[in-house]
C-alpha atoms as a PDB file:
ATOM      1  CA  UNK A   1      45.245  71.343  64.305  1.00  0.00           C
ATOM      2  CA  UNK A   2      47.214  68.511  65.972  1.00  0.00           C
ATOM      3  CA  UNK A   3      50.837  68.258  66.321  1.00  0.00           C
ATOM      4  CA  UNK A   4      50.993  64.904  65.314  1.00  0.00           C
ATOM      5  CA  UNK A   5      48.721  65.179  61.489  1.00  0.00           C
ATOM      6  CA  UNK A   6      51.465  68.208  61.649  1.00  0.00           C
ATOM      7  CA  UNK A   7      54.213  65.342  61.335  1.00  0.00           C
ATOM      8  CA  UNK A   8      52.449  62.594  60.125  1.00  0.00           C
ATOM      9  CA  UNK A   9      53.546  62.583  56.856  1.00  0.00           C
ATOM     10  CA  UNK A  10      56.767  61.900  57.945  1.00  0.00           C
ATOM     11  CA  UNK A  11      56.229  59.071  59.248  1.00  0.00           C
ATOM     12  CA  UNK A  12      54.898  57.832  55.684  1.00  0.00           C
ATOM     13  CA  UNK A  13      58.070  58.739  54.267  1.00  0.00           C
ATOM     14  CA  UNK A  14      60.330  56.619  56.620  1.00  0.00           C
ATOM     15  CA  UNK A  15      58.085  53.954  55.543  1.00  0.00           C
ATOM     16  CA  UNK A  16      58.949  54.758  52.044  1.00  0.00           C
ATOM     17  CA  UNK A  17      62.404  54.660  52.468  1.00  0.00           C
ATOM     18  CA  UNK A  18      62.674  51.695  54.426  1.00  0.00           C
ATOM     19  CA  UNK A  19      62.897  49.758  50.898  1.00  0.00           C
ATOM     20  CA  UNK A  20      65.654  52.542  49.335  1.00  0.00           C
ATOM     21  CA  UNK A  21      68.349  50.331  48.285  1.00  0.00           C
ATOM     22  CA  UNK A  22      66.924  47.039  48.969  1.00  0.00           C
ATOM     23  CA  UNK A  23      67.257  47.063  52.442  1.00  0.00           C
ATOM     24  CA  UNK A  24      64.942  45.032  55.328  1.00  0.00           C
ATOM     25  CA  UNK A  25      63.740  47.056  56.769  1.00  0.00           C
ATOM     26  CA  UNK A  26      51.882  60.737  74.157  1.00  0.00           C
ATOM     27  CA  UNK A  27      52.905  62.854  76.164  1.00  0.00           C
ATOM     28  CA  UNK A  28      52.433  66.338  75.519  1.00  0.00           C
ATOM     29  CA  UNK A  29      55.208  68.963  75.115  1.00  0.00           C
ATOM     30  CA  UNK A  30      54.972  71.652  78.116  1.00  0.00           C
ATOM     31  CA  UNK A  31      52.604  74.725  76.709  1.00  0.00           C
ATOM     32  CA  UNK A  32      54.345  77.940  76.938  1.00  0.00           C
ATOM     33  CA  UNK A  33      51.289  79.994  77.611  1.00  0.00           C
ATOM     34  CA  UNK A  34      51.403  81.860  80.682  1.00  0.00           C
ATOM     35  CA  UNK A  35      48.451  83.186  83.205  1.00  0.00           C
ATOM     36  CA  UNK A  36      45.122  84.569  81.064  1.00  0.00           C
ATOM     37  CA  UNK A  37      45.688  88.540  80.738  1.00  0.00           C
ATOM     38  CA  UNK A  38      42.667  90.842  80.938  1.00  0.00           C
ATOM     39  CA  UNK A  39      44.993  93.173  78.353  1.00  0.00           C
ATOM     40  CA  UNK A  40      41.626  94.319  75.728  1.00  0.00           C
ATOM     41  CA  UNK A  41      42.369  93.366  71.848  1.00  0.00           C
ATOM     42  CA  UNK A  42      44.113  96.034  69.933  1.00  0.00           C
ATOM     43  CA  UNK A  43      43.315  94.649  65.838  1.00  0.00           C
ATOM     44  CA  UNK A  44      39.253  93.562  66.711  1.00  0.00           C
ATOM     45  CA  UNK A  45      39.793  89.866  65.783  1.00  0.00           C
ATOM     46  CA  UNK A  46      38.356  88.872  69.349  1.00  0.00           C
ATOM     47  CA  UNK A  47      35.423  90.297  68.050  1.00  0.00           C
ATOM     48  CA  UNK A  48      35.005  88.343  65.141  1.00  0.00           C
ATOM     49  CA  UNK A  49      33.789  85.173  64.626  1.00  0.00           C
ATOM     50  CA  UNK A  50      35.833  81.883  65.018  1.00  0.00           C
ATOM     51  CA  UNK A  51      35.644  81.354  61.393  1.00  0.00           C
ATOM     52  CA  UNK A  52      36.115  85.207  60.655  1.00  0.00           C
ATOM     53  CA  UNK A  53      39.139  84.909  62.615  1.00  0.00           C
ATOM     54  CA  UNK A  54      41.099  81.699  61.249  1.00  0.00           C
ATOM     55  CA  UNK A  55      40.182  83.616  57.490  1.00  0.00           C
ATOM     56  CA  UNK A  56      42.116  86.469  59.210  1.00  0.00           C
ATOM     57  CA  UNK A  57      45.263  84.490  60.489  1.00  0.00           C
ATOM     58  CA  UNK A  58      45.169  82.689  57.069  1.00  0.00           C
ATOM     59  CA  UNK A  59      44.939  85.846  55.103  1.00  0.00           C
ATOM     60  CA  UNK A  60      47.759  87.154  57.457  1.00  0.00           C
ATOM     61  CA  UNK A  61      50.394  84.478  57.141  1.00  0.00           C
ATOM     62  CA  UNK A  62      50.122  84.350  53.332  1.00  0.00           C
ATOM     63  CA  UNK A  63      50.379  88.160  53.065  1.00  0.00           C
ATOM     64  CA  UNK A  64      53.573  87.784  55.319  1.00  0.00           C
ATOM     65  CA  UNK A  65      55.017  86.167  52.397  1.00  0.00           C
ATOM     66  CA  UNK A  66      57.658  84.164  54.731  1.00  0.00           C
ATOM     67  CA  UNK A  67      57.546  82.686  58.212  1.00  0.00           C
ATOM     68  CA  UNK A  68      59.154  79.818  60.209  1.00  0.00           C
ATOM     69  CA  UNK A  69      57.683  77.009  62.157  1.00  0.00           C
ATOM     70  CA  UNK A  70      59.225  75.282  64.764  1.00  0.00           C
ATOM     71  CA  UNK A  71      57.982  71.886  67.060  1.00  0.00           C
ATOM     72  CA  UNK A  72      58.037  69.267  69.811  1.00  0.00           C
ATOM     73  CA  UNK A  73      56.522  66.332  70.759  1.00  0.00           C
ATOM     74  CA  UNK A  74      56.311  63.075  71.937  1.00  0.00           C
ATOM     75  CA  UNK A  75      54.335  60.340  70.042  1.00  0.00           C
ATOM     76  CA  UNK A  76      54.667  56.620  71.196  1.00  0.00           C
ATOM     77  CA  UNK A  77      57.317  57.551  73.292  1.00  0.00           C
ATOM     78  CA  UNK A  78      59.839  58.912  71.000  1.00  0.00           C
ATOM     79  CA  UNK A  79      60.713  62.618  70.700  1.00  0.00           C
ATOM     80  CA  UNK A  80      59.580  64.135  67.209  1.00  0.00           C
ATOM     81  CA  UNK A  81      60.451  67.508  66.533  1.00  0.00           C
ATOM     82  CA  UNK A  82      60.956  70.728  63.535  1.00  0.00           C
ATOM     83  CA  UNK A  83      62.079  73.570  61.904  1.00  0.00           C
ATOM     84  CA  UNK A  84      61.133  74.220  58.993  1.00  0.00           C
ATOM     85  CA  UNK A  85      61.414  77.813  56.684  1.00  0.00           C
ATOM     86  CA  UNK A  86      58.834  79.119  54.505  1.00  0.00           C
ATOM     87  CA  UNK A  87      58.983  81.405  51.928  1.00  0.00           C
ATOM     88  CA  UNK A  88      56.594  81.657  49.386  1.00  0.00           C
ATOM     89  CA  UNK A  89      55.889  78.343  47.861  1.00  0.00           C
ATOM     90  CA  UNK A  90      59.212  77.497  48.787  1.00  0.00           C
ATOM     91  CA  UNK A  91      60.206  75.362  52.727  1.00  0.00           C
ATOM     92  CA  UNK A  92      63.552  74.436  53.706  1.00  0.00           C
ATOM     93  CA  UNK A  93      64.282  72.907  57.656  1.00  0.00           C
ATOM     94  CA  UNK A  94      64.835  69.935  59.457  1.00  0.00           C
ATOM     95  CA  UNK A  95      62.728  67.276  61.161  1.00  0.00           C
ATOM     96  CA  UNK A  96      63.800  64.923  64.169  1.00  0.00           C
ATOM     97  CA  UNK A  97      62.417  61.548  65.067  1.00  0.00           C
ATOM     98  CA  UNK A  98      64.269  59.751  68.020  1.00  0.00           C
ATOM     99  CA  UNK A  99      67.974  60.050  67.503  1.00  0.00           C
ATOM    100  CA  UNK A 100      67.841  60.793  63.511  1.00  0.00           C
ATOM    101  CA  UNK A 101      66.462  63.639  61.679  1.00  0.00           C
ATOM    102  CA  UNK A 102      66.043  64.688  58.140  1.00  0.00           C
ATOM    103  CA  UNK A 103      66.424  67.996  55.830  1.00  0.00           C
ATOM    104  CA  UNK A 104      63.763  69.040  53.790  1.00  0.00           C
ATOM    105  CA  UNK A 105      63.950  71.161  50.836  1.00  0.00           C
ATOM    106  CA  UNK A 106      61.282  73.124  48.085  1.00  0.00           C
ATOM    107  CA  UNK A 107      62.634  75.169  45.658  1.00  0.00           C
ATOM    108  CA  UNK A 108      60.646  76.286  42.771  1.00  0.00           C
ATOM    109  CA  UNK A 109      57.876  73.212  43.092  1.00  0.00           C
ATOM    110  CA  UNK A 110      61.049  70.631  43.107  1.00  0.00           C
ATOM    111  CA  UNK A 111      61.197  68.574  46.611  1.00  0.00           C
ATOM    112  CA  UNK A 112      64.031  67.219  48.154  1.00  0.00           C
ATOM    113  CA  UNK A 113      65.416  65.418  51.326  1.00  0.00           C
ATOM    114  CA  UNK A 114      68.544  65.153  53.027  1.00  0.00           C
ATOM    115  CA  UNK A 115      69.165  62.332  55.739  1.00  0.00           C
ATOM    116  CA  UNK A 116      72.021  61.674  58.244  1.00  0.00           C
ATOM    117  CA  UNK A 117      73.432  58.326  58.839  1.00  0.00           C
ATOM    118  CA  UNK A 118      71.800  57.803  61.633  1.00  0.00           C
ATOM    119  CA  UNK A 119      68.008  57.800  59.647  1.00  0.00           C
ATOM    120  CA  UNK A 120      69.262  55.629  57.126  1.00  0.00           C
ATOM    121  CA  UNK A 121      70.567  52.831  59.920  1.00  0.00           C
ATOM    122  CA  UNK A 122      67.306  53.476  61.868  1.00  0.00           C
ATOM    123  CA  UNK A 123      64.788  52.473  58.406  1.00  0.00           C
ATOM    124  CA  UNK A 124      67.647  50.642  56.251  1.00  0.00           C
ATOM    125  CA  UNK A 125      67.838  47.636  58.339  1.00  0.00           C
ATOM    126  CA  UNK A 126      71.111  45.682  57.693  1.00  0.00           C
ATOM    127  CA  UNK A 127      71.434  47.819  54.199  1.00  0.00           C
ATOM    128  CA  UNK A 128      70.955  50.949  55.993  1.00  0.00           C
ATOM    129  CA  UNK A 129      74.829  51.630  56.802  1.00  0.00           C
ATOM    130  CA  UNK A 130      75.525  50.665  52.994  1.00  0.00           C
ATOM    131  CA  UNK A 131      72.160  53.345  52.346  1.00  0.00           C
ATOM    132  CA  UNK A 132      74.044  55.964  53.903  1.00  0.00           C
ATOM    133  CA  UNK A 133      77.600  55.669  52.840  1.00  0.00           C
ATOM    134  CA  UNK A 134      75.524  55.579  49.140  1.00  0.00           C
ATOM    135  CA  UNK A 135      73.978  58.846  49.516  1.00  0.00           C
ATOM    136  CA  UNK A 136      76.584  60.250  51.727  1.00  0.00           C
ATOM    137  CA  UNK A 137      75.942  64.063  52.402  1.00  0.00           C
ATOM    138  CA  UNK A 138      73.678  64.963  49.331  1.00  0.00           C
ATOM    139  CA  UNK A 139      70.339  65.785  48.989  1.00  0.00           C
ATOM    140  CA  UNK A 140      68.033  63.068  47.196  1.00  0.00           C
ATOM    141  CA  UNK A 141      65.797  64.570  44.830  1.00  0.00           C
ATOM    142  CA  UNK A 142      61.899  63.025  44.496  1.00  0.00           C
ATOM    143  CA  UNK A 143      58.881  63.479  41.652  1.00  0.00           C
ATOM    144  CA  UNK A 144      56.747  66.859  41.912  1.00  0.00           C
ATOM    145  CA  UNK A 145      54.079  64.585  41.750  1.00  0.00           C
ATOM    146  CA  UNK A 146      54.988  61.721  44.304  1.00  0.00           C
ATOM    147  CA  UNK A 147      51.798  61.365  46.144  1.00  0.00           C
ATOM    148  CA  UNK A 148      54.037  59.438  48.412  1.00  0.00           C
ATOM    149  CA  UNK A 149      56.071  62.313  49.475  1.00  0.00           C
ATOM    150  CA  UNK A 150      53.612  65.122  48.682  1.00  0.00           C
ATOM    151  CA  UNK A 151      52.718  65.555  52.718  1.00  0.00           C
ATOM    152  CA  UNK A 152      55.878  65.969  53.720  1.00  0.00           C
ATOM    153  CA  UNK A 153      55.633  69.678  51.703  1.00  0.00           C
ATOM    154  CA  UNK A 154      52.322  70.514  52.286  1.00  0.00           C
ATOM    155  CA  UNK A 155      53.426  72.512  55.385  1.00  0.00           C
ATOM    156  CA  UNK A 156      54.416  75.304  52.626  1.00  0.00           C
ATOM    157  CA  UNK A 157      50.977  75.276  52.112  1.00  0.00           C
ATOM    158  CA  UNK A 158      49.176  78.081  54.167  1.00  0.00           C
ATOM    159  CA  UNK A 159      45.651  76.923  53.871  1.00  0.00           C
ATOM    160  CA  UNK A 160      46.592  73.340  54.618  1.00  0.00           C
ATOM    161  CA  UNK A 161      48.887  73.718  57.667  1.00  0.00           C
ATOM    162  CA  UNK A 162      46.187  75.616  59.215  1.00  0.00           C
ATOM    163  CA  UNK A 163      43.435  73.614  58.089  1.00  0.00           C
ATOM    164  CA  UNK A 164      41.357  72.580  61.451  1.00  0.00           C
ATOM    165  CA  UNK A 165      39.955  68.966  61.519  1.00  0.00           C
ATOM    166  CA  UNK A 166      36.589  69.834  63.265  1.00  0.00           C
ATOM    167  CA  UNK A 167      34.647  72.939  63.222  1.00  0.00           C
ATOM    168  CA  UNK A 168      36.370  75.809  65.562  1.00  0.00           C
ATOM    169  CA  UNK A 169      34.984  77.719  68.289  1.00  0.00           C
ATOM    170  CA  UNK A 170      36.121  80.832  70.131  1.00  0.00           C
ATOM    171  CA  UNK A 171      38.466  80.333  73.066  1.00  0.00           C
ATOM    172  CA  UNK A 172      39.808  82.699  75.811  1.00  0.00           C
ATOM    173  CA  UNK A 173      42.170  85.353  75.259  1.00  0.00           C
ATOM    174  CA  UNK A 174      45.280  85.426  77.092  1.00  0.00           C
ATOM    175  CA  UNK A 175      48.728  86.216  76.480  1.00  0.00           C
ATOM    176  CA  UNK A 176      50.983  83.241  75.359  1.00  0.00           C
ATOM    177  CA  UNK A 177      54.753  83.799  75.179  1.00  0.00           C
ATOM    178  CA  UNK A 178      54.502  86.271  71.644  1.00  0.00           C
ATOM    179  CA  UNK A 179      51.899  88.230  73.047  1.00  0.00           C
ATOM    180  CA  UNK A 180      48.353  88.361  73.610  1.00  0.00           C
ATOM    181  CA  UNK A 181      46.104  85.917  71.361  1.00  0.00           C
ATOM    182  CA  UNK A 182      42.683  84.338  71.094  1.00  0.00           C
ATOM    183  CA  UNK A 183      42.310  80.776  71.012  1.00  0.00           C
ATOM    184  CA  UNK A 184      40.492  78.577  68.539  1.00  0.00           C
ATOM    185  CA  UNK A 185      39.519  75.562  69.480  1.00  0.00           C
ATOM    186  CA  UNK A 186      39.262  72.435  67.273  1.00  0.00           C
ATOM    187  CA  UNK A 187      36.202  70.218  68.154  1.00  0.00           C
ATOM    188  CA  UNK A 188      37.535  67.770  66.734  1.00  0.00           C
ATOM    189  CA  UNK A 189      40.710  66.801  68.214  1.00  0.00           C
ATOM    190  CA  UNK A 190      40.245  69.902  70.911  1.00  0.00           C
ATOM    191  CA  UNK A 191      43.507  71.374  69.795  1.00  0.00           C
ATOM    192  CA  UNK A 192      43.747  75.392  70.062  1.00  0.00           C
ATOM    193  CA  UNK A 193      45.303  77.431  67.814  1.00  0.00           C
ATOM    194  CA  UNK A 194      46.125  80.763  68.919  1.00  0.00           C
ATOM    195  CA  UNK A 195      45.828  84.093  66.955  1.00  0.00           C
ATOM    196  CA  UNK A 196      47.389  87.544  67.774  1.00  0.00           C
ATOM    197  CA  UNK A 197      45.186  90.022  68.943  1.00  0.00           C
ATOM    198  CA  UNK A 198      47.752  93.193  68.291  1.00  0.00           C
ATOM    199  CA  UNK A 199      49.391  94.240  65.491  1.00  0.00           C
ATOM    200  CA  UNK A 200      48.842  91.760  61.850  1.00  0.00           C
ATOM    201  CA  UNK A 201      46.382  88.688  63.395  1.00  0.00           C
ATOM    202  CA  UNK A 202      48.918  86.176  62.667  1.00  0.00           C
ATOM    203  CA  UNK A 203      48.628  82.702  63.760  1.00  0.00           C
ATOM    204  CA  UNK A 204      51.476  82.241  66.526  1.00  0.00           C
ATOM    205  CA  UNK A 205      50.976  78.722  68.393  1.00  0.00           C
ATOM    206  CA  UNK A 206      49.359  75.615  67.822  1.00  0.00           C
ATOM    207  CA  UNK A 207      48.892  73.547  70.910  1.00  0.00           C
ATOM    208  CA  UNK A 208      47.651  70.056  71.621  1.00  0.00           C
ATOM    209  CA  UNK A 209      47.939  67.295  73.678  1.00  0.00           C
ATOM    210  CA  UNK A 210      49.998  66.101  70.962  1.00  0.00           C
ATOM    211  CA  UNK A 211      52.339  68.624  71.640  1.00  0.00           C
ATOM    212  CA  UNK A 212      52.679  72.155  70.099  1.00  0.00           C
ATOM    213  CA  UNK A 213      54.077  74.398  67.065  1.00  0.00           C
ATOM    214  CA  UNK A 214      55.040  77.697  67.720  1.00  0.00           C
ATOM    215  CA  UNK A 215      55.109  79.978  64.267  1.00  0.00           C
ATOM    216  CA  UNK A 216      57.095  83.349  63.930  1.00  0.00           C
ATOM    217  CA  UNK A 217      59.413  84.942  61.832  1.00  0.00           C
ATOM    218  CA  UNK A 218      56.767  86.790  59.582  1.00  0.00           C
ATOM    219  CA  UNK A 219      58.553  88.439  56.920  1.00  0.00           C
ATOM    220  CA  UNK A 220      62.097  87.696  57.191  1.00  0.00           C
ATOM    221  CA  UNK A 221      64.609  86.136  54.434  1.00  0.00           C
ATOM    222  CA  UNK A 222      65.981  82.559  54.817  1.00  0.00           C
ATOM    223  CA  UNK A 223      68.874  82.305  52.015  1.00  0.00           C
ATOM    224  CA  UNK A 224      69.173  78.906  52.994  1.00  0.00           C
ATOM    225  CA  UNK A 225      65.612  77.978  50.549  1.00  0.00           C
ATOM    226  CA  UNK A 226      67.966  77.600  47.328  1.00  0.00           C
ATOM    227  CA  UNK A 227      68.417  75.108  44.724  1.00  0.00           C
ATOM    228  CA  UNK A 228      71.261  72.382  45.804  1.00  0.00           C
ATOM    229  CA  UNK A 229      73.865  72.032  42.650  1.00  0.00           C
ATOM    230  CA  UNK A 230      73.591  69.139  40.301  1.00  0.00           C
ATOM    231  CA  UNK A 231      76.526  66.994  42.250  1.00  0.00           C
ATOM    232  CA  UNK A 232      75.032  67.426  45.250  1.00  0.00           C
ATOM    233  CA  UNK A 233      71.817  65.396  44.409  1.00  0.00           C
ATOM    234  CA  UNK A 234      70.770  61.844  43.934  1.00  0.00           C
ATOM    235  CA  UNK A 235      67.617  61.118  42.157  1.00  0.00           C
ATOM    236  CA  UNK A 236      64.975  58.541  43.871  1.00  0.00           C
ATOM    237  CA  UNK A 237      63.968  56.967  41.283  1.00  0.00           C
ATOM    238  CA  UNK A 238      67.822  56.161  40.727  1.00  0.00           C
ATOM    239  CA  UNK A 239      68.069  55.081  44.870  1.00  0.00           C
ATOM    240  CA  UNK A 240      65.039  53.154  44.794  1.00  0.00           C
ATOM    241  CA  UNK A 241      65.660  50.998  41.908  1.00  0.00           C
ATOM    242  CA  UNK A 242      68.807  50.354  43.539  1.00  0.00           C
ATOM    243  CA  UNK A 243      70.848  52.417  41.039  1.00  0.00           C
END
C-alpha cells in the first residue's frame, strides 16, 4: 500500500515515451491524521479481523460504484502527485511529476493520455518541443492490451489499488481528517491504510513514508470520464512509428 507502487507505473510510461517521435531522450508528504480519538466504532469493522476488514473496504468501494483519489509525494526529490476519477471501470484525472503532468483517460476499456508541453520537453530530449507541437492539445490513444501502459489504469481497478504487498495487521483507531478509521498495517512496506469505522467501511487514506492518498467522493458523477471525439486523438502506434 505504498504511495510510490501507487505511481510507479508512471514512471514506466515516461520511459516509454521517451522514444515517441524519435527523440533522445523521499521525503514523506505531511499525514493529515490528527490526535488518536477514544470515539467507539459505530459499523463493527474494528471488530473484525484485519483481513475481514480490507474484504469490507474492498467490498465497499466497489459497491460505491464511483470515487476519486487524490496524492502527494516526494520520490528522489521531485514532487509526484494525482487526481484521478473513477467510475465504474472507467478513470479520468491528472498526474504530476516535477514541473509536467499528464491526463489520463478510460472510457469503455479504451486508454488514453494527454500531455502538456512541458512532459514532452522533459522525456523528448531535443525532439521533445517538435513531440509536443505534433500532438498539440489532443489526447493520444494506446492498445487495450499494451502491457506497457496497462499500470497506468490499473488504479480503476478496486482489488488492485488496494492490494497490500505484505500480510496486514490491525492498527489503532483514531480519527484522521474524514472521520474516525482503523488502520491496517502493511508488513511489508509498513504502510497503513485506513478504513472508516462509521457509516459504509470505506477505505479513506493510504499513508506511507512514501507519502499518502487520500480517497473520497463515494458515489458522485464525474461527466468529465467520456469518450474524446475522433479529431481530438492521435493513435500511438501512429506517434511511435514516427507517423
Amino acid at each position: 500500500m505504498r504511495f510510490a507502487r501507487v505511481l510507479a507505473p508512471a514512471a514506466v510510461a515516461v520511459v516509454l515515451l521517451a522514444g515517441c517521435g524519435g527523440g533522445n531522450g523521499g521525503g514523506a508528504a505531511a499525514p493529515t491524521s490528527a490526535p488518536s480519538s477514544t470515539a467507539p466504532a459505530g459499523n463493527g469493522v474494528a471488530d473484525l479481523t484485519a483481513e475481514e476488514i480490507l474484504a469490507a473496504a474492498t467490498d465497499a468501494l466497489k459497491k460505491a460504484g464511483s470515487y476519486q483519489i487524490t496524492g502527494e509525494a516526494v520520490e528522489d526529490g521531485e514532487k509526484m502527485s494525482m487526481d484521478l476519477r473513477i467510475a465504474g471501470d472507467d478513470l479520468a484525472g491528472t498526474i504530476g511529476m516535477g514541473k509536467s503532468s499528464f491526463e489520463l483517460l478510460l472510457v469503455g476499456g479504451q486508454p488514453y493520455f494527454k500531455a502538456d508541453a512541458a512532459f514532452w520537453k522533459q522525456v523528448g530530449g531535443s525532439e521533445g518541443a517538435g513531440v509536443a507541437k505534433l500532438i498539440g492539445d489532443r489526447w493520444v490513444k494506446v492498445g487495450k492490451d499494451d502491457d506497457n501502459f496497462k499500470g497506468l489504469f490499473d488504479l480503476a481497478d478496486t482489488g488492485k489499488m488496494l492490494k497490500p504487498d505484505g500480510a496486514v495487521t490491525k492498527g489503532e483507531v483514531k480519527e484522521i481528517d474524514a472521520g474516525p478509521a482503523i488502520g491496517l498495517v502493511d508488513e511489508k512496506d509498513k504502510g497503513t491504510l485506513y478504513v472508516a469505522t462509521t457509516g459504509e467501511p470505506y477505505p479513506l487514506l493510504i499513508e506511507s513514508s512514501d507519502g499518502e492518498v487520500v480517497i473520497g467522493g463515494f458515489g458522485k458523477s464525474f461527466p468529465e470520464i467520456k469518450k474524446p471525439a475522433e479529431d481530438e486523438v492521435l493513435d500511438f502506434s501512429e506517434l511511435a512509428s514516427g507517423a
